[in-house]
C-alpha atoms as a PDB file:
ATOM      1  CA  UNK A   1     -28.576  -3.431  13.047  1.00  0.00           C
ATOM      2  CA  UNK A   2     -31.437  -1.278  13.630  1.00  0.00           C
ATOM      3  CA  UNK A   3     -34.454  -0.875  11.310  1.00  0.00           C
ATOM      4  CA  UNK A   4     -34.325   1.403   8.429  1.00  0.00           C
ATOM      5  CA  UNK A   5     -35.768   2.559   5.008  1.00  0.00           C
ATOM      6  CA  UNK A   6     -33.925   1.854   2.362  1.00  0.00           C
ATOM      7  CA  UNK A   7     -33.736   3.579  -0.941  1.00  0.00           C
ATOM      8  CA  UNK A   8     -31.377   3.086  -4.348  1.00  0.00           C
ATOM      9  CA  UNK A   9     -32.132   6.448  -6.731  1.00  0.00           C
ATOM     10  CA  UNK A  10     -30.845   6.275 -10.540  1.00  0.00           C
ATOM     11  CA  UNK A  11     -30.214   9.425 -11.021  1.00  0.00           C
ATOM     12  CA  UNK A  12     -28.266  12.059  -8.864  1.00  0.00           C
ATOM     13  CA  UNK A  13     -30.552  14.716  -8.669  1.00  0.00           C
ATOM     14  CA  UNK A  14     -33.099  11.701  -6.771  1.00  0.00           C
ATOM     15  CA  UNK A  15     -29.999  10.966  -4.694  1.00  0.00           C
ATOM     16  CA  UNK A  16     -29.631  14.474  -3.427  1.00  0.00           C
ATOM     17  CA  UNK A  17     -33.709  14.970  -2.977  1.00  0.00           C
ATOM     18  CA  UNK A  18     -33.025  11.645  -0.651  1.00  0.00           C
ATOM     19  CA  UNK A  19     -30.512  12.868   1.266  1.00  0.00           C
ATOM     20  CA  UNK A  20     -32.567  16.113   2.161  1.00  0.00           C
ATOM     21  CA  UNK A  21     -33.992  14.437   5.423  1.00  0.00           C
ATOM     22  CA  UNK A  22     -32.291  14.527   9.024  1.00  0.00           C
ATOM     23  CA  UNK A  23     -31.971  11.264   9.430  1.00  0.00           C
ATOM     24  CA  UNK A  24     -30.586  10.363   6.116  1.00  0.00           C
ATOM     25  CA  UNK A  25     -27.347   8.052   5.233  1.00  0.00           C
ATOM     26  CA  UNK A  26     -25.693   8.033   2.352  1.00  0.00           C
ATOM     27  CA  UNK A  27     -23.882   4.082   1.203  1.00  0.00           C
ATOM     28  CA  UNK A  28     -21.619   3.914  -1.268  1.00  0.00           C
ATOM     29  CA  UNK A  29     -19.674   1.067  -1.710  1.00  0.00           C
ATOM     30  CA  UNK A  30     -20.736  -0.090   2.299  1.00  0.00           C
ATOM     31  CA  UNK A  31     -17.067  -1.118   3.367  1.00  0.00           C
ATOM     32  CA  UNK A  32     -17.013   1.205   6.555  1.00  0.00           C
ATOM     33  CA  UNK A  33     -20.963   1.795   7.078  1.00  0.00           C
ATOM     34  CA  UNK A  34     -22.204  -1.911   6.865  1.00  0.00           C
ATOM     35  CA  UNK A  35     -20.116  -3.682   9.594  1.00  0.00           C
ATOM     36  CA  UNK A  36     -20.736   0.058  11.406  1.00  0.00           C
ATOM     37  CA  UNK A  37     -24.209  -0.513  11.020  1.00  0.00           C
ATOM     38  CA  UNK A  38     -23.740  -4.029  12.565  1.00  0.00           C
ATOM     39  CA  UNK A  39     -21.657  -2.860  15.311  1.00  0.00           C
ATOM     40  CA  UNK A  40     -24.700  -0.341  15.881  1.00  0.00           C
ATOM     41  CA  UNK A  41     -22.730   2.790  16.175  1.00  0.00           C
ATOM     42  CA  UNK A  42     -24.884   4.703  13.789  1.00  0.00           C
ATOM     43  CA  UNK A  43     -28.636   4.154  13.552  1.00  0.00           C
ATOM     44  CA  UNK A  44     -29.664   6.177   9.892  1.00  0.00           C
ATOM     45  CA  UNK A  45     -33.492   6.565   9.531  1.00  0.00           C
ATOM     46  CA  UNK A  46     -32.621   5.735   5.316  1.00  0.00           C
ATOM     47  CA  UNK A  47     -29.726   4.198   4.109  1.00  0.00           C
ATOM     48  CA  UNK A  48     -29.271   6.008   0.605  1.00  0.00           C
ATOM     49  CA  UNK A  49     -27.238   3.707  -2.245  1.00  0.00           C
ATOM     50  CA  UNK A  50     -25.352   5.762  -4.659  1.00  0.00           C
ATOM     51  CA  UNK A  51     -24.369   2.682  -6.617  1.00  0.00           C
ATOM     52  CA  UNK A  52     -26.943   2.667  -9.101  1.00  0.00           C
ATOM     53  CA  UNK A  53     -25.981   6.370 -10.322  1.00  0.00           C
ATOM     54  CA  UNK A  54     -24.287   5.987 -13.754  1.00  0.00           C
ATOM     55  CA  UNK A  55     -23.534   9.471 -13.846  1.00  0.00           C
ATOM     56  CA  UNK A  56     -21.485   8.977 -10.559  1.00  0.00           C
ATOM     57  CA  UNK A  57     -19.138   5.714 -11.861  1.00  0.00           C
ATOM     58  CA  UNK A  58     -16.247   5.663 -14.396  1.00  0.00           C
ATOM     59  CA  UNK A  59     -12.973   7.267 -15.415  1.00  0.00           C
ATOM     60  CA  UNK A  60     -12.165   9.700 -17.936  1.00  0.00           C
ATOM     61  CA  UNK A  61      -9.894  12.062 -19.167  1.00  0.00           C
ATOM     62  CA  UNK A  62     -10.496  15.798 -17.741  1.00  0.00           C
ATOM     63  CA  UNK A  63      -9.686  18.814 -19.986  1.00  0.00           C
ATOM     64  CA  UNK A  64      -7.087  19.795 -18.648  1.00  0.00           C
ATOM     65  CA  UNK A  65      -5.235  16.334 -19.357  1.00  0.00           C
ATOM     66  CA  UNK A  66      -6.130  15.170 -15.603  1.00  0.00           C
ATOM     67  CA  UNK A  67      -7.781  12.277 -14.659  1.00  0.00           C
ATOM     68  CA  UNK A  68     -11.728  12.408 -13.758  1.00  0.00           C
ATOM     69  CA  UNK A  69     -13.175   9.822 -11.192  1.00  0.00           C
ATOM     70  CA  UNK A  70     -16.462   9.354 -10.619  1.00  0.00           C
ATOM     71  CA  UNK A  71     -16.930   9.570  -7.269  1.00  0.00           C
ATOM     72  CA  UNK A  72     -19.057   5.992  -6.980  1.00  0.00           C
ATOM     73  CA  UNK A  73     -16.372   4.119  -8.771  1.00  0.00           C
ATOM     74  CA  UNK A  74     -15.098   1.416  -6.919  1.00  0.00           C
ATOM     75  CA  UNK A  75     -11.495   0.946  -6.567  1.00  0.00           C
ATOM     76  CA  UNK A  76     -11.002  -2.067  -8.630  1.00  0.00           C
ATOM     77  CA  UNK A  77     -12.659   0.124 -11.271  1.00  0.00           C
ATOM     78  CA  UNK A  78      -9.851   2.809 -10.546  1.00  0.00           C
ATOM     79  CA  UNK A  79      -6.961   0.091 -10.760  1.00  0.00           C
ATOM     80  CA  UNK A  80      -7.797  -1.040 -13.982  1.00  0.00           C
ATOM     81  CA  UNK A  81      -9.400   2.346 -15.559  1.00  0.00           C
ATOM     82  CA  UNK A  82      -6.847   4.918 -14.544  1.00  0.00           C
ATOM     83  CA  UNK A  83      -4.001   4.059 -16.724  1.00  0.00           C
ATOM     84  CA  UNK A  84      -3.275   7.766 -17.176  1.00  0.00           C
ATOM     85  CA  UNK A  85      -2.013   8.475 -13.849  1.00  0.00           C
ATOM     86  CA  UNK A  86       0.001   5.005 -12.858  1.00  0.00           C
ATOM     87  CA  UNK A  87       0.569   5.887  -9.297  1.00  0.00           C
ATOM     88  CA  UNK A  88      -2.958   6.389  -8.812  1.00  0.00           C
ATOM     89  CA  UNK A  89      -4.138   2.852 -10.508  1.00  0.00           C
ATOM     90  CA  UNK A  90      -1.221   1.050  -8.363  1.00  0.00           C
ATOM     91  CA  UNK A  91      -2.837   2.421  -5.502  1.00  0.00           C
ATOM     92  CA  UNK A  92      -6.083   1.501  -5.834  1.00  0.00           C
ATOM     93  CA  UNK A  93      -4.934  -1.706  -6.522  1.00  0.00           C
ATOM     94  CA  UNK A  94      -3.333  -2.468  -3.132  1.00  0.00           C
ATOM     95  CA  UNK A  95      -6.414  -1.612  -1.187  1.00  0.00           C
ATOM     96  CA  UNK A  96      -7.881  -4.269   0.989  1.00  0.00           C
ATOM     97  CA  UNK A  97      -8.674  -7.312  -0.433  1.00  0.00           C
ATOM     98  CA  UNK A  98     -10.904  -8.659  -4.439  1.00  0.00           C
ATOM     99  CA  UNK A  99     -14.142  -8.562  -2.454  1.00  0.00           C
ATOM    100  CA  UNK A 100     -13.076  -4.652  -0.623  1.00  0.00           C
ATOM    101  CA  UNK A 101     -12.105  -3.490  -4.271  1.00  0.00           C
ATOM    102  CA  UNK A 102     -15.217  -4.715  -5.977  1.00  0.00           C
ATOM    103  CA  UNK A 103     -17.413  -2.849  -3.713  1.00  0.00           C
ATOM    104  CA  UNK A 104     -15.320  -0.017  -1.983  1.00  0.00           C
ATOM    105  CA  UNK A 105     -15.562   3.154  -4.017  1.00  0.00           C
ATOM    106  CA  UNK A 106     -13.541   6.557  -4.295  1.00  0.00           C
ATOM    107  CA  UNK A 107     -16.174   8.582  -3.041  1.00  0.00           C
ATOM    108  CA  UNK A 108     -16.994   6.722  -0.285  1.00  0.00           C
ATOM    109  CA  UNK A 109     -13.368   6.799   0.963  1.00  0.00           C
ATOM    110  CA  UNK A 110     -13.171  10.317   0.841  1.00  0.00           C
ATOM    111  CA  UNK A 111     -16.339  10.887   2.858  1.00  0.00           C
ATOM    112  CA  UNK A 112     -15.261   8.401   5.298  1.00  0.00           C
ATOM    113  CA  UNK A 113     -11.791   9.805   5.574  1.00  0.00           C
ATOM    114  CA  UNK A 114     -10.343   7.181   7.630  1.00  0.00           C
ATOM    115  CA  UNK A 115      -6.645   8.107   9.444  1.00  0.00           C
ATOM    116  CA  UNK A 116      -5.175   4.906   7.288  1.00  0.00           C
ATOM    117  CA  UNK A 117      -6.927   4.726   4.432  1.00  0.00           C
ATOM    118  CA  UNK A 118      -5.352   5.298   0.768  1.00  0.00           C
ATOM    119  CA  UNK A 119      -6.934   7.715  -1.082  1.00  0.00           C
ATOM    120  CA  UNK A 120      -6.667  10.527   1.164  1.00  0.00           C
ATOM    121  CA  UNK A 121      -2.884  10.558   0.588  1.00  0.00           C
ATOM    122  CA  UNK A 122      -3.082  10.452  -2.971  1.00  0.00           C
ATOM    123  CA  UNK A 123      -5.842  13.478  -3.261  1.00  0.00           C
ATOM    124  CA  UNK A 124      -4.150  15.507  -0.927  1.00  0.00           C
ATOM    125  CA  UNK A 125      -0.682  14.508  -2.557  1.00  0.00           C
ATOM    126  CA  UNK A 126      -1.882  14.957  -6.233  1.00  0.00           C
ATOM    127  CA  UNK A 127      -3.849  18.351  -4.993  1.00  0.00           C
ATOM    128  CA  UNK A 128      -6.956  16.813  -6.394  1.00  0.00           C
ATOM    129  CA  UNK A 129     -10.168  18.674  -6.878  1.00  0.00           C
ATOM    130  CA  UNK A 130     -13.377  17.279  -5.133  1.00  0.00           C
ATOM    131  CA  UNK A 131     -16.856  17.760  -6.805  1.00  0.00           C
ATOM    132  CA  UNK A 132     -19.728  17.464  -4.900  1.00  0.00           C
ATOM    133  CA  UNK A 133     -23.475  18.071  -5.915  1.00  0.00           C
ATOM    134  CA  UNK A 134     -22.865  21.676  -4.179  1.00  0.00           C
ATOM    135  CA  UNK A 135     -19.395  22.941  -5.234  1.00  0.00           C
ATOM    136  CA  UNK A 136     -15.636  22.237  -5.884  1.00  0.00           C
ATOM    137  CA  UNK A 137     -13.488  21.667  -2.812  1.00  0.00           C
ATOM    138  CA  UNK A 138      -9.364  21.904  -3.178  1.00  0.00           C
ATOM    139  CA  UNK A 139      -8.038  19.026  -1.137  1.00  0.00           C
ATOM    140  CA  UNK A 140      -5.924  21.189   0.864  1.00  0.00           C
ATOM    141  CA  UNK A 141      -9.377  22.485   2.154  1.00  0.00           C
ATOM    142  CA  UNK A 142     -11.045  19.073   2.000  1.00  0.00           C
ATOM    143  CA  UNK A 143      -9.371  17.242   5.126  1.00  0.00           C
ATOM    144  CA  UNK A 144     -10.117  18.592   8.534  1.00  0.00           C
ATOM    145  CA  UNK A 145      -8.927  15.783  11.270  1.00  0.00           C
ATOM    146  CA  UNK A 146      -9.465  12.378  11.294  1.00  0.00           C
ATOM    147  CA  UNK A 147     -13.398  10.836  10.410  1.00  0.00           C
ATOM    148  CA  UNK A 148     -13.571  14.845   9.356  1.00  0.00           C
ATOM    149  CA  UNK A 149     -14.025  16.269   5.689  1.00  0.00           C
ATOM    150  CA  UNK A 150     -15.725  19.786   4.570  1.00  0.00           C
ATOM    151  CA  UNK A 151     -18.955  18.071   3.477  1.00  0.00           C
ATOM    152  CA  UNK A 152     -21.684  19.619   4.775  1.00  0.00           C
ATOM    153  CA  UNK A 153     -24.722  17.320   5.463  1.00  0.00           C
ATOM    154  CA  UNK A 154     -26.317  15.622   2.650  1.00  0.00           C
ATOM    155  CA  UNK A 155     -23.503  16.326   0.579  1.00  0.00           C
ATOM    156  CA  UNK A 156     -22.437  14.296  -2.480  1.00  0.00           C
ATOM    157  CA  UNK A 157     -19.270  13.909  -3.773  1.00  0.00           C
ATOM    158  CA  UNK A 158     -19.786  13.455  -7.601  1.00  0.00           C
ATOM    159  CA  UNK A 159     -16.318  13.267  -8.528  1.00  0.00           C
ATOM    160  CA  UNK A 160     -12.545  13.574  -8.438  1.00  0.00           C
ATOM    161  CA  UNK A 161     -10.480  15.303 -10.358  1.00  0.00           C
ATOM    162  CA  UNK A 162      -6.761  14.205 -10.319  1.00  0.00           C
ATOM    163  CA  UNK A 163      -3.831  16.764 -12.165  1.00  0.00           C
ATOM    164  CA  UNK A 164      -1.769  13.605 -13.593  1.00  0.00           C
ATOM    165  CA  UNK A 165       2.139  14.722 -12.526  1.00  0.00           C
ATOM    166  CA  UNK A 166       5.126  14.338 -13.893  1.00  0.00           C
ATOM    167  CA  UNK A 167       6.242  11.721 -11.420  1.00  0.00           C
ATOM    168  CA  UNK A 168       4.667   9.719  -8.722  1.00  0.00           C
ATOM    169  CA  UNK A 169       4.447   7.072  -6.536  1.00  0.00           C
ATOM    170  CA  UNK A 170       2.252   5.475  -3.415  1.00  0.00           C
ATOM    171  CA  UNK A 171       4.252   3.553  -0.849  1.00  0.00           C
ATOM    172  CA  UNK A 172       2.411   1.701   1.384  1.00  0.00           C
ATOM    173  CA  UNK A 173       3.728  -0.049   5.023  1.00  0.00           C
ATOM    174  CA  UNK A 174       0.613  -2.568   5.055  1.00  0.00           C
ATOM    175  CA  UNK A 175      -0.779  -3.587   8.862  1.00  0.00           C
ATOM    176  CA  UNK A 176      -1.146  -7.363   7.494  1.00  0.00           C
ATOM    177  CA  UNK A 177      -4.769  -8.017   9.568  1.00  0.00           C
ATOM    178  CA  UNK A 178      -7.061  -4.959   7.732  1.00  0.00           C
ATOM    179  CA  UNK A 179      -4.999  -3.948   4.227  1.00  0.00           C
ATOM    180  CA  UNK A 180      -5.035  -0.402   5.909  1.00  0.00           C
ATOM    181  CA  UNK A 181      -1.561   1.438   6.024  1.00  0.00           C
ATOM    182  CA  UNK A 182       0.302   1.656   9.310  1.00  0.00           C
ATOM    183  CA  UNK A 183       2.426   4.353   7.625  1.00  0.00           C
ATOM    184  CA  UNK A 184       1.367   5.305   3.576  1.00  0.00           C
ATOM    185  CA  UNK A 185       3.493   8.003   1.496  1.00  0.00           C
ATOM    186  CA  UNK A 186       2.394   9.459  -1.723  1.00  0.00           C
ATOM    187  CA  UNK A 187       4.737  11.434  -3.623  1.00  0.00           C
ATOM    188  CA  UNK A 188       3.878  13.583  -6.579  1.00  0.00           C
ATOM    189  CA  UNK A 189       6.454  15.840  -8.139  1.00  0.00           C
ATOM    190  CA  UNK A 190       4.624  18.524 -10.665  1.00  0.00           C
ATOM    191  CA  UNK A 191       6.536  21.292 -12.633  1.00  0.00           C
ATOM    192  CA  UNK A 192       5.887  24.181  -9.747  1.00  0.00           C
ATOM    193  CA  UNK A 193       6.890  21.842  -6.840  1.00  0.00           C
ATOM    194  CA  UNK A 194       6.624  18.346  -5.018  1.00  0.00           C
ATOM    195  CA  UNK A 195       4.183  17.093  -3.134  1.00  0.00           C
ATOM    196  CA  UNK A 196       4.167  14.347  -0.265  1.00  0.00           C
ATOM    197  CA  UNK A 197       0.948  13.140   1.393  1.00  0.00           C
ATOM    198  CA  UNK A 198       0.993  10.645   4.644  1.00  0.00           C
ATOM    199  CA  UNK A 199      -1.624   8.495   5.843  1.00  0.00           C
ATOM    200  CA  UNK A 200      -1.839   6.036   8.340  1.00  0.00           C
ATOM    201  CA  UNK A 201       0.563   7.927  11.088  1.00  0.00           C
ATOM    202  CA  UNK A 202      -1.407  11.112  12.741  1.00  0.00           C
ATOM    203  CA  UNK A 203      -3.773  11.344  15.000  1.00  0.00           C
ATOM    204  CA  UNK A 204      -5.401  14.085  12.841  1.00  0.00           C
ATOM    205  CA  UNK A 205      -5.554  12.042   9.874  1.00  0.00           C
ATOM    206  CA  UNK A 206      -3.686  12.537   6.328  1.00  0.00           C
ATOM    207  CA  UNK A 207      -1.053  15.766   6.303  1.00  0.00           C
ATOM    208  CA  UNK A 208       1.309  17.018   3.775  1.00  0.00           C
ATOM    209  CA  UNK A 209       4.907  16.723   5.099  1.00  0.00           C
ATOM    210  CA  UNK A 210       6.229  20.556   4.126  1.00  0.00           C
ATOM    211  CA  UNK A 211       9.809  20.126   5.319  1.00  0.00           C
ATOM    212  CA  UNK A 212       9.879  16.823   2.513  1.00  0.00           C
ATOM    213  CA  UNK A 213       8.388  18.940   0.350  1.00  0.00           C
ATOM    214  CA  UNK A 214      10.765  21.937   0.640  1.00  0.00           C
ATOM    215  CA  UNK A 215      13.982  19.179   0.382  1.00  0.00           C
ATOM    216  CA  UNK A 216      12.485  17.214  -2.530  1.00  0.00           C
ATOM    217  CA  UNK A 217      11.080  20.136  -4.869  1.00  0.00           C
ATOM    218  CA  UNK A 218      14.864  21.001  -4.790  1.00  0.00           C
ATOM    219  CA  UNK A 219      16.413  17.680  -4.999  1.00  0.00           C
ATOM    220  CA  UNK A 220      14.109  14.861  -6.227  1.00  0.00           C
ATOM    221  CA  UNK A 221      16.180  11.762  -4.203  1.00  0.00           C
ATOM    222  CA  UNK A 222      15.757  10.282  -1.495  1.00  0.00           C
ATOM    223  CA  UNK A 223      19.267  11.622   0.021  1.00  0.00           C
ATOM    224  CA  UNK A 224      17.523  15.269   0.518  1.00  0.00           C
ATOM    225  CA  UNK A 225      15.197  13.494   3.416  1.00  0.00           C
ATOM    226  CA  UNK A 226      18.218  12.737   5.133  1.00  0.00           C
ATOM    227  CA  UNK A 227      18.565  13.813   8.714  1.00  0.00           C
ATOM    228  CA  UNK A 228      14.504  14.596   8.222  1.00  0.00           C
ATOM    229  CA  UNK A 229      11.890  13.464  10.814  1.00  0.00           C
ATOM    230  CA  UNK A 230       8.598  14.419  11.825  1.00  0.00           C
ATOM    231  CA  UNK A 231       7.810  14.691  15.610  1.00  0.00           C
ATOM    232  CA  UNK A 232       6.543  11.774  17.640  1.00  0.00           C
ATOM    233  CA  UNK A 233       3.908  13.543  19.641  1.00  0.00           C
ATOM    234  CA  UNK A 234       0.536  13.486  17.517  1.00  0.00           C
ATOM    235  CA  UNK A 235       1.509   9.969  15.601  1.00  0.00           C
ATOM    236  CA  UNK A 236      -0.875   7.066  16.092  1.00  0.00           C
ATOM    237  CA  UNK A 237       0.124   5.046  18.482  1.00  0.00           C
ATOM    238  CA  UNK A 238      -1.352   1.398  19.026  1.00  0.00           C
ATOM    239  CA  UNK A 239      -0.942  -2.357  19.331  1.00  0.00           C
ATOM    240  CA  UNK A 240       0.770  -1.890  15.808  1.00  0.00           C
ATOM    241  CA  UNK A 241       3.002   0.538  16.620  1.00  0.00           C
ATOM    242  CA  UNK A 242       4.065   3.053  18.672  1.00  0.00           C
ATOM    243  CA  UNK A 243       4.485   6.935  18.245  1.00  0.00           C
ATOM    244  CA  UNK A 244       8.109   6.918  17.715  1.00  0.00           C
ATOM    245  CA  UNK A 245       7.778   3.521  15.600  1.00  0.00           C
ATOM    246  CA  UNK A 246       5.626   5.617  13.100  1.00  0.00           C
ATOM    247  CA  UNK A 247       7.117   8.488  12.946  1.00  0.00           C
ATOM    248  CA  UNK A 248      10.605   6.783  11.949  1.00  0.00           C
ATOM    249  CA  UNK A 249       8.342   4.702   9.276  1.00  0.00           C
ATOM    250  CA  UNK A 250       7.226   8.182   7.850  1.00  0.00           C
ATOM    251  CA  UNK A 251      11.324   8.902   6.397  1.00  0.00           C
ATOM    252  CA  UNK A 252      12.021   5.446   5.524  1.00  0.00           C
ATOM    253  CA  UNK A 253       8.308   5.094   3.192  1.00  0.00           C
ATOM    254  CA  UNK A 254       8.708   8.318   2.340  1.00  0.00           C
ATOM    255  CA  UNK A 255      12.767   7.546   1.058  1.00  0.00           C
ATOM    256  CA  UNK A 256      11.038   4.643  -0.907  1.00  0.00           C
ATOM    257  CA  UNK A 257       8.371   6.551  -2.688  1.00  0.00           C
ATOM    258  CA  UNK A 258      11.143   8.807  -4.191  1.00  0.00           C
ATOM    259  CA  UNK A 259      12.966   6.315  -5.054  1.00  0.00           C
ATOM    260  CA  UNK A 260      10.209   4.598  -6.739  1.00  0.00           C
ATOM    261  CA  UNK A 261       8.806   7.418  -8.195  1.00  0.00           C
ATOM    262  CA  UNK A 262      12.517   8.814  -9.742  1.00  0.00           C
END
């Protein structure tokens, strides 16, 4: 690692005042940044901890009968916390390992926005709302390529705010070594429509399959995906798995998380 200041505000208006220099870093639950850090791919000036923020942590129930997550809660936090929305707690149970789900937090995630990680899928497949210190962000804006969000610099997200649906489910091909998913489906069927997020496949990080969508908001099964595919070209392709290896996953998680889900 290189040398750097370090500092751990209370409150989240000392957070953002932090995060006003250049050179500043913000760490939340230090999953991705720490062995980054080691690896010395990014040299911050400060490292800025957002786990001391109270305001920041926690589940609740929104207003609208949603599900509000603060966007420092970690995801063990989540599993147990989020009984409202199932799908969502299941999910944040299967990431990584005890130690990655004591420490690993929602917000974090979502900044990071890592092609195979989990909660991508399930706020762009639940058409969750991101708060940030600045403004409110519709997932289908959020997610701009993979490592790529809509934050602007020094940017905080605050919290998430999930519309609980009427049905839902996470499926999740696991690549055994890291936790992460080779291929992850989230399926969320709401009264105007289904959703269907994918992680772990493209090369431009998580998408919303439309054709699924189309198939499935008229006939919730997993027979409507028959004869279904998405294209090879622009799938992940790696010592894992290949292009066309993902891209078949995609249908058959995807059949799963209906079936699941109904």
């Amino acid at each position: 690692m290189y040398n750097f200041e370090f500092e751990k505000p209370s409150t989240l208006a000392d957070a953002v005042a932090a995060m006003a220099g250049d050179e500043a870093q913000a760490l939340g639950g230090g999953q991705t940044l720490i062995p980054t850090l080691k690896q010395r791919l990014a040299s911050p000036a400060v490292l800025v901890s957002l786990t001391g923020i109270a305001e920041m942590q926690g589940v609740s129930a929104g207003a609208d009968g949603g599900v509000v997550i603060g966007g420092g809660t970690t995801h063990a936090s989540v599993a147990a916390g989020a009984s409202a929305y199932p799908a969502l707690a299941a999910l944040a149970g299967q990431i990584g390992d005890p130690a990655v789900r004591a420490r690993g937090t929602i917000g974090g995630s979502l900044a990071n926005n890592d092609p195979s990680a989990c909660y991508p899928a399930a706020a762009l497949g639940s058409g969750a709302l991101i708060v940030t210190n600045a403004r409110e962000i519709a997932a289908d804006d959020y997610f701009e390529g993979m490592f790529a969000t809509a934050l602007d610099e020094g940017e905080i997200i605050t919290e998430v705010r999930f519309p609980v649906p009427e049905k839902a489910h996470y499926e999740k091909f696991v690549q055994p070594a890291s936790r992460f998913a080779l291929v992850g489906v989230f399926v969320a069927k709401y009264a105007d429509g289904v959703r269907v997020a994918v992680t772990g496949a493209s090369e431009e990080g998580v998408f919303r399959w439309s054709e699924a969508e189309a198939a499935l908001s008229a006939n919730f099964s997993a027979g409507a995906l028959d004869g279904l595919s998405v294209p090879a070209d622009g799938m992940i392709g790696d010592l894992h798995g290949s292009k066309e290896y993902r891209a078949h996953l995609v249908n058959v998680i995807t059949k799963r998380a209906v079936t699941a889900a109904a």
